[in-house]
Protein backbone atom coordinates (compact mmCIF):
# COMPACT_ATOMS: atom_id res chain seq x y z
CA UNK A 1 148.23 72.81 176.26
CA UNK A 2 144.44 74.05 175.53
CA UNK A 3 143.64 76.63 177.64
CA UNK A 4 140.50 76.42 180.36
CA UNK A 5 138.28 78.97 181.40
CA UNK A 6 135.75 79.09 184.06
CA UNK A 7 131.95 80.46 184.01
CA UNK A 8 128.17 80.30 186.14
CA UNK A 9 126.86 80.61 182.74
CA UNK A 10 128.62 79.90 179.29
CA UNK A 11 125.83 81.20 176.11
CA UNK A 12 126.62 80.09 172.59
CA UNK A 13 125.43 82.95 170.12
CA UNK A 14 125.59 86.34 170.30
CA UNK A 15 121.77 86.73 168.29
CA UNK A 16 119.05 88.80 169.91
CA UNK A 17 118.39 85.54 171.89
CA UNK A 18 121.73 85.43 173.24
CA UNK A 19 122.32 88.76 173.93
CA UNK A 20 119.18 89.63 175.62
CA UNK A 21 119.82 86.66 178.05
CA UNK A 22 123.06 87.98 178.84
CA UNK A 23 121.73 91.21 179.99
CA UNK A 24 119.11 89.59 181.97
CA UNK A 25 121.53 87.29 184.12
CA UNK A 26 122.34 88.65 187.80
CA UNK A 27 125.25 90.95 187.52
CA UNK A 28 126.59 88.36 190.32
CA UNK A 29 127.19 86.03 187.38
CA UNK A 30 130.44 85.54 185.53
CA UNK A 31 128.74 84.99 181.82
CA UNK A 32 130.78 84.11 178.52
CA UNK A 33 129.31 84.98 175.12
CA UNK A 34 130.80 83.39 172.72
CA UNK A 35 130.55 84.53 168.68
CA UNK A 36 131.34 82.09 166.22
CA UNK A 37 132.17 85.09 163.87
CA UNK A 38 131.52 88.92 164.41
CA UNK A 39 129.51 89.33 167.18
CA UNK A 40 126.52 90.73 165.03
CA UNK A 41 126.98 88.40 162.49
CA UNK A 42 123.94 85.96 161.98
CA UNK A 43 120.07 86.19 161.23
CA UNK A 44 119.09 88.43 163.82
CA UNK A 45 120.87 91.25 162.53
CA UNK A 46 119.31 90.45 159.03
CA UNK A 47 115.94 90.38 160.23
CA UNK A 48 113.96 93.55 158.46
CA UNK A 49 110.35 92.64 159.23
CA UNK A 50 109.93 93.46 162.68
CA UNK A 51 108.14 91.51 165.61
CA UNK A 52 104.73 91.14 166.37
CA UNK A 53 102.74 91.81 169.90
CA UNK A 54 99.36 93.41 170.55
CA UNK A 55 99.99 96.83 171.03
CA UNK A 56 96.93 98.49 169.20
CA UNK A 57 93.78 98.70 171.36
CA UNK A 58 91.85 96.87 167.99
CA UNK A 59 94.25 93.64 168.71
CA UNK A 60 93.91 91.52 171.53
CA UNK A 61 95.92 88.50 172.76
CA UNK A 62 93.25 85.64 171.75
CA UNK A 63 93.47 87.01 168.03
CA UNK A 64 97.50 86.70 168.44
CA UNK A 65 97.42 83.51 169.79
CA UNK A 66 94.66 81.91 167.27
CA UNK A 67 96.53 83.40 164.50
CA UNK A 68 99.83 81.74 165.46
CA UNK A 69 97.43 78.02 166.05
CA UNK A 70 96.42 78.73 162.47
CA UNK A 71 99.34 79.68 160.99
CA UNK A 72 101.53 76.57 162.38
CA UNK A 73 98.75 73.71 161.16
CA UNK A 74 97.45 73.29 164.74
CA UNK A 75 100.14 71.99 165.88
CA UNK A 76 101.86 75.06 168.13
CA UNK A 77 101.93 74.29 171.66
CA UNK A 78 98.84 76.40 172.50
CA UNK A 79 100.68 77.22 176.31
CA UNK A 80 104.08 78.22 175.13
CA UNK A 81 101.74 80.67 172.41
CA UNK A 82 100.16 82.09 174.78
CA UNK A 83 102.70 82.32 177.58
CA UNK A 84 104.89 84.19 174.27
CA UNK A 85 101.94 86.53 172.94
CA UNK A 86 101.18 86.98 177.10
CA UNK A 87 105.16 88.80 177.05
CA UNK A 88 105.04 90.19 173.80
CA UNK A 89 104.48 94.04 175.10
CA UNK A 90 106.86 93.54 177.78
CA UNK A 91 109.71 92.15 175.40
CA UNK A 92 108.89 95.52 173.26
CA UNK A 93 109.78 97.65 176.52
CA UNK A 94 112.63 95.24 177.83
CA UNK A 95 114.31 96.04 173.83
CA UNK A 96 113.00 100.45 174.42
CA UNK A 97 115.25 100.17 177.44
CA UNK A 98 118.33 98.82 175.65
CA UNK A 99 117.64 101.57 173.28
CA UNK A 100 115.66 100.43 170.35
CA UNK A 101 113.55 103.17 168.71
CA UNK A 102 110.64 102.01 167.09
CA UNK A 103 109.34 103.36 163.90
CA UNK A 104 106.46 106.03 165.37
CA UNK A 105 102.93 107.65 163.36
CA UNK A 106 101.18 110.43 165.06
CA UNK A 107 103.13 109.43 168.46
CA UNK A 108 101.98 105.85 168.17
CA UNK A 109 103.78 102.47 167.22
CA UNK A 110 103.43 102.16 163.43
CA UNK A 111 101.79 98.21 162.92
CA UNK A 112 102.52 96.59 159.96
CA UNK A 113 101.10 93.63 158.76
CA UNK A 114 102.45 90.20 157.74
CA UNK A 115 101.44 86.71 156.55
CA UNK A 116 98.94 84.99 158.91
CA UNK A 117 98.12 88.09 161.11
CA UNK A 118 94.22 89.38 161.46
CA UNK A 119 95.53 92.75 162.23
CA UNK A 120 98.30 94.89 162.65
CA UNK A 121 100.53 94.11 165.17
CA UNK A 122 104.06 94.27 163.81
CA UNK A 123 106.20 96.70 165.27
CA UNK A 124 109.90 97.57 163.57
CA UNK A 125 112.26 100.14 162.98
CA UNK A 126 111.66 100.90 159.16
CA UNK A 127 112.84 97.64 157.15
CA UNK A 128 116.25 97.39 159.94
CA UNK A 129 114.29 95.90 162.95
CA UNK A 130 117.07 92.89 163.61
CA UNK A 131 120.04 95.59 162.88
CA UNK A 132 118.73 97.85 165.51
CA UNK A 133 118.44 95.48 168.21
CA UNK A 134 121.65 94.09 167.49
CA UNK A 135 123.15 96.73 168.20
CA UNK A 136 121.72 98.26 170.75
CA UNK A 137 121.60 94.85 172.78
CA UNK A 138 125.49 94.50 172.03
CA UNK A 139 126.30 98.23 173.22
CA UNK A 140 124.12 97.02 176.15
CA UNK A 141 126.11 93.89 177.11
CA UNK A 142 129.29 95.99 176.89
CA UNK A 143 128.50 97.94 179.68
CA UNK A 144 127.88 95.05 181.72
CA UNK A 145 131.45 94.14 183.85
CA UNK A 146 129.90 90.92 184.65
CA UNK A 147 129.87 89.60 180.86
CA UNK A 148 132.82 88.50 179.07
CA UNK A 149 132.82 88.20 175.09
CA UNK A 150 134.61 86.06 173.06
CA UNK A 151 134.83 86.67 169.12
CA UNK A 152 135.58 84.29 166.69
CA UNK A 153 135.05 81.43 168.52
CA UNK A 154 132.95 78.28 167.46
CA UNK A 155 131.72 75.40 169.45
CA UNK A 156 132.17 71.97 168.67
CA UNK A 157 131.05 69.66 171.44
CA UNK A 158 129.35 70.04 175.28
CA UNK A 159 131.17 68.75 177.98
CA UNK A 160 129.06 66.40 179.37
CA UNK A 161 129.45 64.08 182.54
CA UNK A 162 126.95 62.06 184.58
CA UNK A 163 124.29 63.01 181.84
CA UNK A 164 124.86 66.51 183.01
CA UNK A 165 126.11 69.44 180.38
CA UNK A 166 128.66 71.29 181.87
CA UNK A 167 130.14 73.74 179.20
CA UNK A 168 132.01 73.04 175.72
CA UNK A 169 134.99 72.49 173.78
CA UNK A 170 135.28 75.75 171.70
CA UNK A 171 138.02 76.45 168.75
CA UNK A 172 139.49 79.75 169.04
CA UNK A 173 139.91 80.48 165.37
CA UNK A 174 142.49 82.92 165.58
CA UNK A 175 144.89 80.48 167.24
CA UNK A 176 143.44 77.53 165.92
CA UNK A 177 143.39 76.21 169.93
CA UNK A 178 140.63 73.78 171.53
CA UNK A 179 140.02 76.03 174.69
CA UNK A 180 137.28 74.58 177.50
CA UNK A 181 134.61 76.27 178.64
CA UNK A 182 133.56 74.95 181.73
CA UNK A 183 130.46 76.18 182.86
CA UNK A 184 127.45 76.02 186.02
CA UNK A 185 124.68 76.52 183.37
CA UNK A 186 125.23 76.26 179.39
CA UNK A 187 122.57 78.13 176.86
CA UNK A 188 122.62 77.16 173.46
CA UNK A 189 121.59 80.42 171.22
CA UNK A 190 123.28 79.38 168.16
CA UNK A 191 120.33 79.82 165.89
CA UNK A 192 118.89 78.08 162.97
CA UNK A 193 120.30 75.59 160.06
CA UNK A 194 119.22 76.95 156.64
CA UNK A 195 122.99 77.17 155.35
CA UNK A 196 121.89 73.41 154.99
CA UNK A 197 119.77 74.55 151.53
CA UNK A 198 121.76 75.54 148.79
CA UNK A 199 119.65 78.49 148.67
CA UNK A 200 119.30 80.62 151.73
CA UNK A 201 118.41 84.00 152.62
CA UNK A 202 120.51 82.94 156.05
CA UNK A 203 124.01 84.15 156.55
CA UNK A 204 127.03 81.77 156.71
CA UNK A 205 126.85 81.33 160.61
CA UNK A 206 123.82 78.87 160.34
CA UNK A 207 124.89 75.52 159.98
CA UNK A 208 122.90 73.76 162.72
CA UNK A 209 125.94 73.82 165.16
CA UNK A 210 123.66 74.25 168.42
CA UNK A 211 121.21 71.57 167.15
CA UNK A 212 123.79 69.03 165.85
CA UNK A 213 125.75 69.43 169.43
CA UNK A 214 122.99 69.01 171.31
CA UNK A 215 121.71 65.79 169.48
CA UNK A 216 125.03 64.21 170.05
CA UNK A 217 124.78 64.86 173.65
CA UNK A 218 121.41 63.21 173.57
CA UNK A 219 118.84 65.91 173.67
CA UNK A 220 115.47 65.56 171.92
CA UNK A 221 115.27 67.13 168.48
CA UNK A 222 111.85 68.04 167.43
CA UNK A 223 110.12 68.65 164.44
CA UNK A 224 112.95 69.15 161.87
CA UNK A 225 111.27 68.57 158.98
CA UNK A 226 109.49 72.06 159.05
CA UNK A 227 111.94 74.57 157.44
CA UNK A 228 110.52 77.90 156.26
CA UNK A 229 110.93 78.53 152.62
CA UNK A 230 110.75 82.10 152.68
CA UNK A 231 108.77 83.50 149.67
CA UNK A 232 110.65 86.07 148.42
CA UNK A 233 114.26 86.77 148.19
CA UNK A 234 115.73 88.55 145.07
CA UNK A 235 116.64 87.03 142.64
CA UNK A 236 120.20 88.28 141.20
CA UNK A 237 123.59 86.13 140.27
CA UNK A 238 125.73 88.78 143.32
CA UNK A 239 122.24 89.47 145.74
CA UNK A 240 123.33 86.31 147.76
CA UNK A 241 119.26 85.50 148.01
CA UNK A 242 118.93 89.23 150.31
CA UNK A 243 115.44 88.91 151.75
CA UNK A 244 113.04 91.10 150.31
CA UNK A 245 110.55 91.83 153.24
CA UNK A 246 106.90 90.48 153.95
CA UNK A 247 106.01 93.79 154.97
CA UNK A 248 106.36 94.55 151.30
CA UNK A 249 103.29 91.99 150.92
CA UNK A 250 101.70 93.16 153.67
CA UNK A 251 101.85 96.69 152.38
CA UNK A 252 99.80 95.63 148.82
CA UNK A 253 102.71 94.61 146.74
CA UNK A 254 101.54 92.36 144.39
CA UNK A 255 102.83 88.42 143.02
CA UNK A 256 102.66 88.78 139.09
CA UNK A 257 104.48 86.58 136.34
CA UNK A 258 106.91 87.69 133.72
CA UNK A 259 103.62 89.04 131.57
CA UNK A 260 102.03 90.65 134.29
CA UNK A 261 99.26 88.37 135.49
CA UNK A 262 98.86 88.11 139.12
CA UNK A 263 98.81 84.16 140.20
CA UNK A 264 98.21 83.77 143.99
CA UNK A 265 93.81 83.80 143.51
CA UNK A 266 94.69 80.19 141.92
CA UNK A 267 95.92 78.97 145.32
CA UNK A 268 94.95 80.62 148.16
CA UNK A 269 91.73 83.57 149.26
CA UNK A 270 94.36 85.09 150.98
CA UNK A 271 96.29 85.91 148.25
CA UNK A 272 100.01 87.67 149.03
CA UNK A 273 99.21 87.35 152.61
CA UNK A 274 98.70 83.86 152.63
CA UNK A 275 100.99 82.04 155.35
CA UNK A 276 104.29 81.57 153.62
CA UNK A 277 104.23 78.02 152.80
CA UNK A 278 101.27 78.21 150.91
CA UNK A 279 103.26 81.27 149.06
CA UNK A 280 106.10 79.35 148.67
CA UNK A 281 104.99 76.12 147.23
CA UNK A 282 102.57 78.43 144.61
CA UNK A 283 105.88 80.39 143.85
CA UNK A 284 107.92 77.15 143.17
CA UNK A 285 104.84 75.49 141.36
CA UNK A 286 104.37 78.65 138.91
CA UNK A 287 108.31 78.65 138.08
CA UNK A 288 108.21 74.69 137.75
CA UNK A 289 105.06 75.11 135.72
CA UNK A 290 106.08 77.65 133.22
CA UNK A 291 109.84 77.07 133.42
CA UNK A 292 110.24 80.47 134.60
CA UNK A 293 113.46 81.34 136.64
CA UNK A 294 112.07 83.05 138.95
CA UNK A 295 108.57 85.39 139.94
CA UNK A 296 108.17 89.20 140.41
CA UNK A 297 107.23 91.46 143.20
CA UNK A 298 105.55 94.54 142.41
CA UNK A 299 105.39 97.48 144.54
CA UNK A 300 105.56 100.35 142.07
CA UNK A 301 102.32 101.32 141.95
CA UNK A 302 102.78 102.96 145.34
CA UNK A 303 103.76 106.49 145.53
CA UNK A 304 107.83 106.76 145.18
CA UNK A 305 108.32 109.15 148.30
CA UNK A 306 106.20 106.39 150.37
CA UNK A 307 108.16 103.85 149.52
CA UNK A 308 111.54 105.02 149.48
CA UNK A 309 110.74 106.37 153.71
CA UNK A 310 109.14 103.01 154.62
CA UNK A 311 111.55 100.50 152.82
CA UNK A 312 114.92 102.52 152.25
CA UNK A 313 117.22 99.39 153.00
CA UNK A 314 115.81 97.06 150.23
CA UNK A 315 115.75 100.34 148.03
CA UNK A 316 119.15 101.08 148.09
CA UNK A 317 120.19 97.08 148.19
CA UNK A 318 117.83 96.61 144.65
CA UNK A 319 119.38 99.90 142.70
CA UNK A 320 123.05 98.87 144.01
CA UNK A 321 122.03 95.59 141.35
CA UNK A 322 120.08 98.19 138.82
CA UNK A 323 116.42 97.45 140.69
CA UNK A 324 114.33 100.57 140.91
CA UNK A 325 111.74 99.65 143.15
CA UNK A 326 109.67 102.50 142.24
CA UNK A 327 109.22 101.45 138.76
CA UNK A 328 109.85 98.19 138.01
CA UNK A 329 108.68 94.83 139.76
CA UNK A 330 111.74 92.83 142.27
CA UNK A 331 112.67 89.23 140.86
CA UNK A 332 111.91 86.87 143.75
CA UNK A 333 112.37 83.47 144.31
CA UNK A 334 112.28 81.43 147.29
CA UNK A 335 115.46 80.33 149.63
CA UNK A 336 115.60 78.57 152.80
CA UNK A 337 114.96 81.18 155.21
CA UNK A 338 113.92 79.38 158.87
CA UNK A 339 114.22 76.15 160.83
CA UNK A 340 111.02 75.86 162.87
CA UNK A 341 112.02 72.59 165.04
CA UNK A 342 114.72 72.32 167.14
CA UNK A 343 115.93 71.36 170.52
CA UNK A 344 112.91 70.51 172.91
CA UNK A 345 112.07 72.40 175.38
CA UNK A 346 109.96 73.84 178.12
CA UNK A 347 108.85 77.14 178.93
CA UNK A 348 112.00 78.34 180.80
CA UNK A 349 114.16 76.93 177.86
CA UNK A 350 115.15 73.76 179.66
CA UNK A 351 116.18 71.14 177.82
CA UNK A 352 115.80 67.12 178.46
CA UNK A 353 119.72 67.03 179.75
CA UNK A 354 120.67 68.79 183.11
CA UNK A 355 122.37 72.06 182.62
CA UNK A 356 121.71 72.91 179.13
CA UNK A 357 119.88 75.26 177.68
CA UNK A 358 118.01 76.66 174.31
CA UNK A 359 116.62 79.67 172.98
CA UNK A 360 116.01 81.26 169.61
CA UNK A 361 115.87 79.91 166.47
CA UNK A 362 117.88 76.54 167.93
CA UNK A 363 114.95 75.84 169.91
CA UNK A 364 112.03 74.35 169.85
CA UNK A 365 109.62 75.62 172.46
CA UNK A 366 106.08 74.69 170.18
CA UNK A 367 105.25 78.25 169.36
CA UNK A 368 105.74 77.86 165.57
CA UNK A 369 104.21 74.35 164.83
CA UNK A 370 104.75 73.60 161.39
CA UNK A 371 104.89 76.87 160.19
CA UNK A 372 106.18 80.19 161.51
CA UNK A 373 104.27 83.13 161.51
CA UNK A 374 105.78 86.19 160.33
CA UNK A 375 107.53 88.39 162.82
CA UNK A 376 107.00 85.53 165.76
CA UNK A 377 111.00 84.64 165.31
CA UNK A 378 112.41 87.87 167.12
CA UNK A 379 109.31 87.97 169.41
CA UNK A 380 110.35 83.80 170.73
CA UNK A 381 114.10 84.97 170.81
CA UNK A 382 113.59 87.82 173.23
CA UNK A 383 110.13 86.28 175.08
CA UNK A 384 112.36 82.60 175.89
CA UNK A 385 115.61 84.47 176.57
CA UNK A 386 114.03 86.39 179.55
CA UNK A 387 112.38 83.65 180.65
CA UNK A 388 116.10 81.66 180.88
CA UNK A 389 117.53 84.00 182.39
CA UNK A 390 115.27 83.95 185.11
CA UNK A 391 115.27 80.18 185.55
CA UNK A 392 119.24 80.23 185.86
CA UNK A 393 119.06 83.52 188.44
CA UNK A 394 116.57 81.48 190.55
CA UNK A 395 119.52 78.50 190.69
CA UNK A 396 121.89 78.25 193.44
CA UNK A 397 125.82 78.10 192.15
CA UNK A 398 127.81 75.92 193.90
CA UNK A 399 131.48 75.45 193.85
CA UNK A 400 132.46 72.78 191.38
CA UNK A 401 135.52 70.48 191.54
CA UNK A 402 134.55 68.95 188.06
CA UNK A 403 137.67 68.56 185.97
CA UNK A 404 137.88 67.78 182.12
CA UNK A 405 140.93 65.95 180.42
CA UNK A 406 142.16 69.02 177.59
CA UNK A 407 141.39 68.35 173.95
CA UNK A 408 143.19 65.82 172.84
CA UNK A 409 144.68 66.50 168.81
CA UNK A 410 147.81 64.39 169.26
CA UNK A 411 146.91 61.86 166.72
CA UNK A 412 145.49 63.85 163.90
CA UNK A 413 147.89 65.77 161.37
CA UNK A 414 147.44 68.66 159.43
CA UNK A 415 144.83 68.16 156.39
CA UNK A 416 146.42 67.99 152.86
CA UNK A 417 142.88 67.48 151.24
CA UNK A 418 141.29 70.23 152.29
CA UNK A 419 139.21 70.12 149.02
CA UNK A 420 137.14 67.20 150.30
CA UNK A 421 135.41 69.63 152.88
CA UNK A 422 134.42 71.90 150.31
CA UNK A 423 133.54 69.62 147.61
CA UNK A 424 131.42 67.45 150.79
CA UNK A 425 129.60 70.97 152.00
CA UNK A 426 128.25 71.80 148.53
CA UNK A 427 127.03 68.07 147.91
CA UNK A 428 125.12 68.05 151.40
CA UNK A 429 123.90 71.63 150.26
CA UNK A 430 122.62 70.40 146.90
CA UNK A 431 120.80 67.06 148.20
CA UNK A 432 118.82 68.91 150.69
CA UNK A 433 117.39 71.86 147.75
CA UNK A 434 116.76 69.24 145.22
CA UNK A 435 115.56 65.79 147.33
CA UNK A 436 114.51 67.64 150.17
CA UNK A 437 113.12 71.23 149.33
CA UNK A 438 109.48 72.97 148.97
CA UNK A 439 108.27 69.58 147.58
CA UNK A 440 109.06 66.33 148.55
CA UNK A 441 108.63 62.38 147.98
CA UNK A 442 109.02 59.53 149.40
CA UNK A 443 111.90 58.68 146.27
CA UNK A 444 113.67 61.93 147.30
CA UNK A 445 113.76 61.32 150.82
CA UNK A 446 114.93 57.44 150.49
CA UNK A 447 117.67 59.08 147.82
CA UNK A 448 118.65 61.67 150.29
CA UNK A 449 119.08 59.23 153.50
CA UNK A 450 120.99 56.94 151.62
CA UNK A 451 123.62 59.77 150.22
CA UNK A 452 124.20 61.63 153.11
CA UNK A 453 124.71 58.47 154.74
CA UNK A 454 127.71 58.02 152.87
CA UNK A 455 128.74 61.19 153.48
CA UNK A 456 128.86 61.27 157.22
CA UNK A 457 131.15 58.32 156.85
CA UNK A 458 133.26 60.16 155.23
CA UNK A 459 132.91 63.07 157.24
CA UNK A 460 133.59 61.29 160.21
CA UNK A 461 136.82 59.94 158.92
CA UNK A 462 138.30 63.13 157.81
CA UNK A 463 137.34 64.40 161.04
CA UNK A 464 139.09 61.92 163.27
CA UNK A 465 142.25 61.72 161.19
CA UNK A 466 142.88 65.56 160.78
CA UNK A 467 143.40 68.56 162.93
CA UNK A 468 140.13 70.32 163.56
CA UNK A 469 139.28 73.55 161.62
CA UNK A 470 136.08 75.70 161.81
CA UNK A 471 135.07 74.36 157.94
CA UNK A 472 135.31 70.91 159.17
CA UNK A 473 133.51 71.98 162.01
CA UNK A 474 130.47 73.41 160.33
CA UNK A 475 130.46 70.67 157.62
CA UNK A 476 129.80 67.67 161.05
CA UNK A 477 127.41 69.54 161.79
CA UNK A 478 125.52 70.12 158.80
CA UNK A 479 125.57 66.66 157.65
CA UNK A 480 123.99 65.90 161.05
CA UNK A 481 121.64 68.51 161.20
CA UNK A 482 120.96 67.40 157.48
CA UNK A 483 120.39 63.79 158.78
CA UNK A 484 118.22 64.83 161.08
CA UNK A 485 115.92 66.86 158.83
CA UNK A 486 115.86 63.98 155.89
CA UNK A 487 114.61 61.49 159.10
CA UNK A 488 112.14 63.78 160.75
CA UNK A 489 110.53 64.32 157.07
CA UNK A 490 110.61 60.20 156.41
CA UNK A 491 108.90 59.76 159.68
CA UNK A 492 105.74 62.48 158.63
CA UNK A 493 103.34 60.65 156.66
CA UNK A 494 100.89 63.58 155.82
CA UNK A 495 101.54 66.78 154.44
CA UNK A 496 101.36 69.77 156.95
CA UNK A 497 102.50 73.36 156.82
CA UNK A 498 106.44 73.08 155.43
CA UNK A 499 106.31 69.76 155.05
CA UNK A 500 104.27 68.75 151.75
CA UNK A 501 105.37 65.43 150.26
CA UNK A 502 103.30 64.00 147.29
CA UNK A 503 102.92 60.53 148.64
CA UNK A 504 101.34 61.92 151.41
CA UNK A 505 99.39 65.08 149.94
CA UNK A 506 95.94 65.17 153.09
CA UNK A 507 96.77 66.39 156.76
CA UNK A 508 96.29 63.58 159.14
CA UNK A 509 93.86 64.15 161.85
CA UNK A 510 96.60 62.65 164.34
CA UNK A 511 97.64 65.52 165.24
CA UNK A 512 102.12 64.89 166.78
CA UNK A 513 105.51 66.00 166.85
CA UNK A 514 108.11 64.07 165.71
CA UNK A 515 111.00 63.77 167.65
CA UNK A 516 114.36 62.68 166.97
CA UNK A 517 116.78 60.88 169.71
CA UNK A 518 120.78 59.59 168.99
């Protein structure tokens, strides 16, 4: 018998997204925060740039707002930019509050500076930003009576009725139970879907779950063809593609090959602080070019004391693999890093169904456009979050009689192929990096739709004959999310921001999302 449990507000993801709504819900709210895996586990926590908002008396929120237009191809939603850059110094305080220390100079913010920005307006705790408001958001939640938290717990469909989203079915993993979550108001914060790249500077959590459950229920999916190749993650057989900074780039570190020579004055007047998709593709196209393995990031000709106080996490992560930063150049290459579309929706993170719910990297709320700008992703996670939170306190919660039939397993039986999952989950993987990467084609695309095709037939067999498992979960959703990305890019025929495809090399002057319905 699968157990029920009853909310106001049910949020999927325990990110800086989901947290910070959590601690901005009325304490009259019964909330459930539910954690796939360990409750700090996933990008957030990762995160070692920082996030941006005008905060020096030089930067205004025009500039902000005109960099993030410029950054994401024209086609950010210039009201949701503006409403974000608007909240930026308010987020900064709301994050003070829970306890978040930012790095200080001469009893000011020290501003970094990052891809696309005109100025310096990147505020962080040295190179840990995302681990220190993980954890001081999560030490805030656990003060709060009103919040419940569930660990180890992943999501695999919304309850839905009448077109209405009233919670989900959730697999606790330690049990291996279907439990309901039945719920007034459901927020998806289950972040982004770069696990669907073989390489990936992302963490196992992010297999599209949020995205991929929403779709199924219907919601519009927008603009999933833009995934952010991050430039630079280092390049080692054990690193598991660790994310070496921006605010390296931003700092002076240069982009040289295995001689030496600098490269980046061939493709943009921006050089390293180009936006990172023009980094990205000039990174993969000197490798391809030259048949080089991978590029170098050098950093060394900055005093040792300097850079050992302002970057001591990807210091101590290099020499743990026999990198000394402050002598030799990091190998870099780029990995999957950030999924810029998402679910639609507005300001207040509504989405198209009643109900439900989206912030962070899940969403899609128009601020990034086809390209993120560096240090915007923590910003849009706290910025939306508050903003959702406030919608659902301004909603009146009435008693529900709503009833939903318990998960019914009875005619699936234990899996004696388990291998399939795994052997399915690395062939989805290695379709998207090689027919679906940096650069595309309309022969990789057509390839890519027709394979994965195949394998969400298969998928879907496995997953209606056997018992339910938290692989097999991820894997549904990652050929869906997959689907979705491989459709979105067919349907682009120009080349703007992430999405380059040779066929279609010139920006269109028809300037539209594209949007994706079941």
């Amino acid at each position: 018998m699968s157990s029920k449990h009853y909310f106001d507000v049910l949020i999927i993801g325990t990110g800086s997204a989901g947290l910070m709504n959590a601690l901005q819900l009325s304490d009259k709210l019964s909330v459930a925060l539910i954690a796939k895996d360990k409750l700090l586990e996933g990008s957030s926590y990762y995160a070692q740039g920082g996030i941006s908002a005008v905060l020096d008396t030089q930067d205004n929120f025009q500039s902000h707002i005109n960099d993030t237009l410029l950054t994401g191809n024209h086609l950010g939603d210039e009201k949701a930019i503006r409403f974000m850059v608007e909240q930026a110094p308010t987020a900064i305080q709301s994050l003070e509050k829970s306890g978040v220390l930012f790095t200080q100079e001469k009893g000011r913010y020290h501003l970094t500076t990052e891809s696309g920005h005109s100025n310096r307006r990147v505020a962080h705790v040295a190179d840990k930003t995302g681990k220190s408001i993980q954890t001081n958001l999560l030490n805030s939640v656990k003060k709060k009576k009103n919040i419940h938290l569930f660990e180890g717990f992943i999501a695999i469909d919304l309850l839905m009725k009448n077109k209405r989203c009233y919670g989900a079915y959730i697999l606790n993993k330690s049990s291996n139970e279907v439990e309901s979550f039945v719920a007034h108001k459901t927020v998806i914060a289950t972040g982004g879907a770069s696990k669907v790249y073989l390489y990936t500077s992302n963490p196992d959590t992010s297999t599209g779950d949020g995205i991929a459950m929403a779709y199924r229920a219907h919601c519009h999916i927008v603009n999933m063809e833009f995934t952010q190749f991050h430039p630079t993650c280092l390049y080692h057989p054990h690193a598991k593609s660790f994310l070496i900074s921006e605010v390296l780039r931003g700092e002076g570190a240069k982009l040289i090959l295995p001689n030496g020579d600098t490269f980046m004055h061939k493709y943009d007047e921006r050089l390293e602080l180009a936006p990172r998709d023009v980094v990205a593709r000039a990174i993969d196209s000197e490798m391809k070019t030259h048949g080089f393995d991978c590029v170098y990031l050098d950093l060394s000709f900055k005093d040792k004391t300097w850079i050992k106080s302002h970057f001591p996490t990807i210091d101590k992560r290099c020499l743990s693999f026999g990198i000394d930063i402050t002598k030799q150049p990091i190998p870099v290459v780029p990995a999957a890093h950030y999924t810029c579309g998402g679910i639609q929706t507005d300001i207040n993170a509504c989405s198209n169904i009643e109900g439900l719910y989206a912030i962070g990297e899940a969403a899609h709320t128009g601020v990034h456009g086809a390209n993120r700008m560096a240090s915007n992703s923590l910003l849009e996670c706290i910025v939306f979050a508050k903003a959702c939170a406030n919608h659902i306190n301004q909603q009146t919660f009435e008693q529900s009689s709503l009833n939903f039939d318990n998960w019914d397993a009875s005619r699936a039986c234990p899996s004696q192929e388990k291998v399939m999952v795994t052997h399915l989950w690395d062939e989805v993987r290695r379709i998207m990096w090689n027919f679906v990467g940096i650069v595309r084609s309309n022969k990789r695309l057509h390839a890519a739709r027709m394979r994965l095709s195949q394998i969400q037939n298969e998928v879907n067999e496995y997953y209606h004959l056997y018992l339910i498992s938290s692989d097999l979960i991820e894997l549904r959703n990652l050929i869906a999310t997959a689907q979705i990305i491989v459709k979105s890019a067919i349907s682009r025929t120009e080349s703007r921001g992430l999405h380059y495809n040779k066929d279609y090399p010139h920006t269109s002057t028809n300037i539209q999302n594209t949007v994706i319905t079941l």
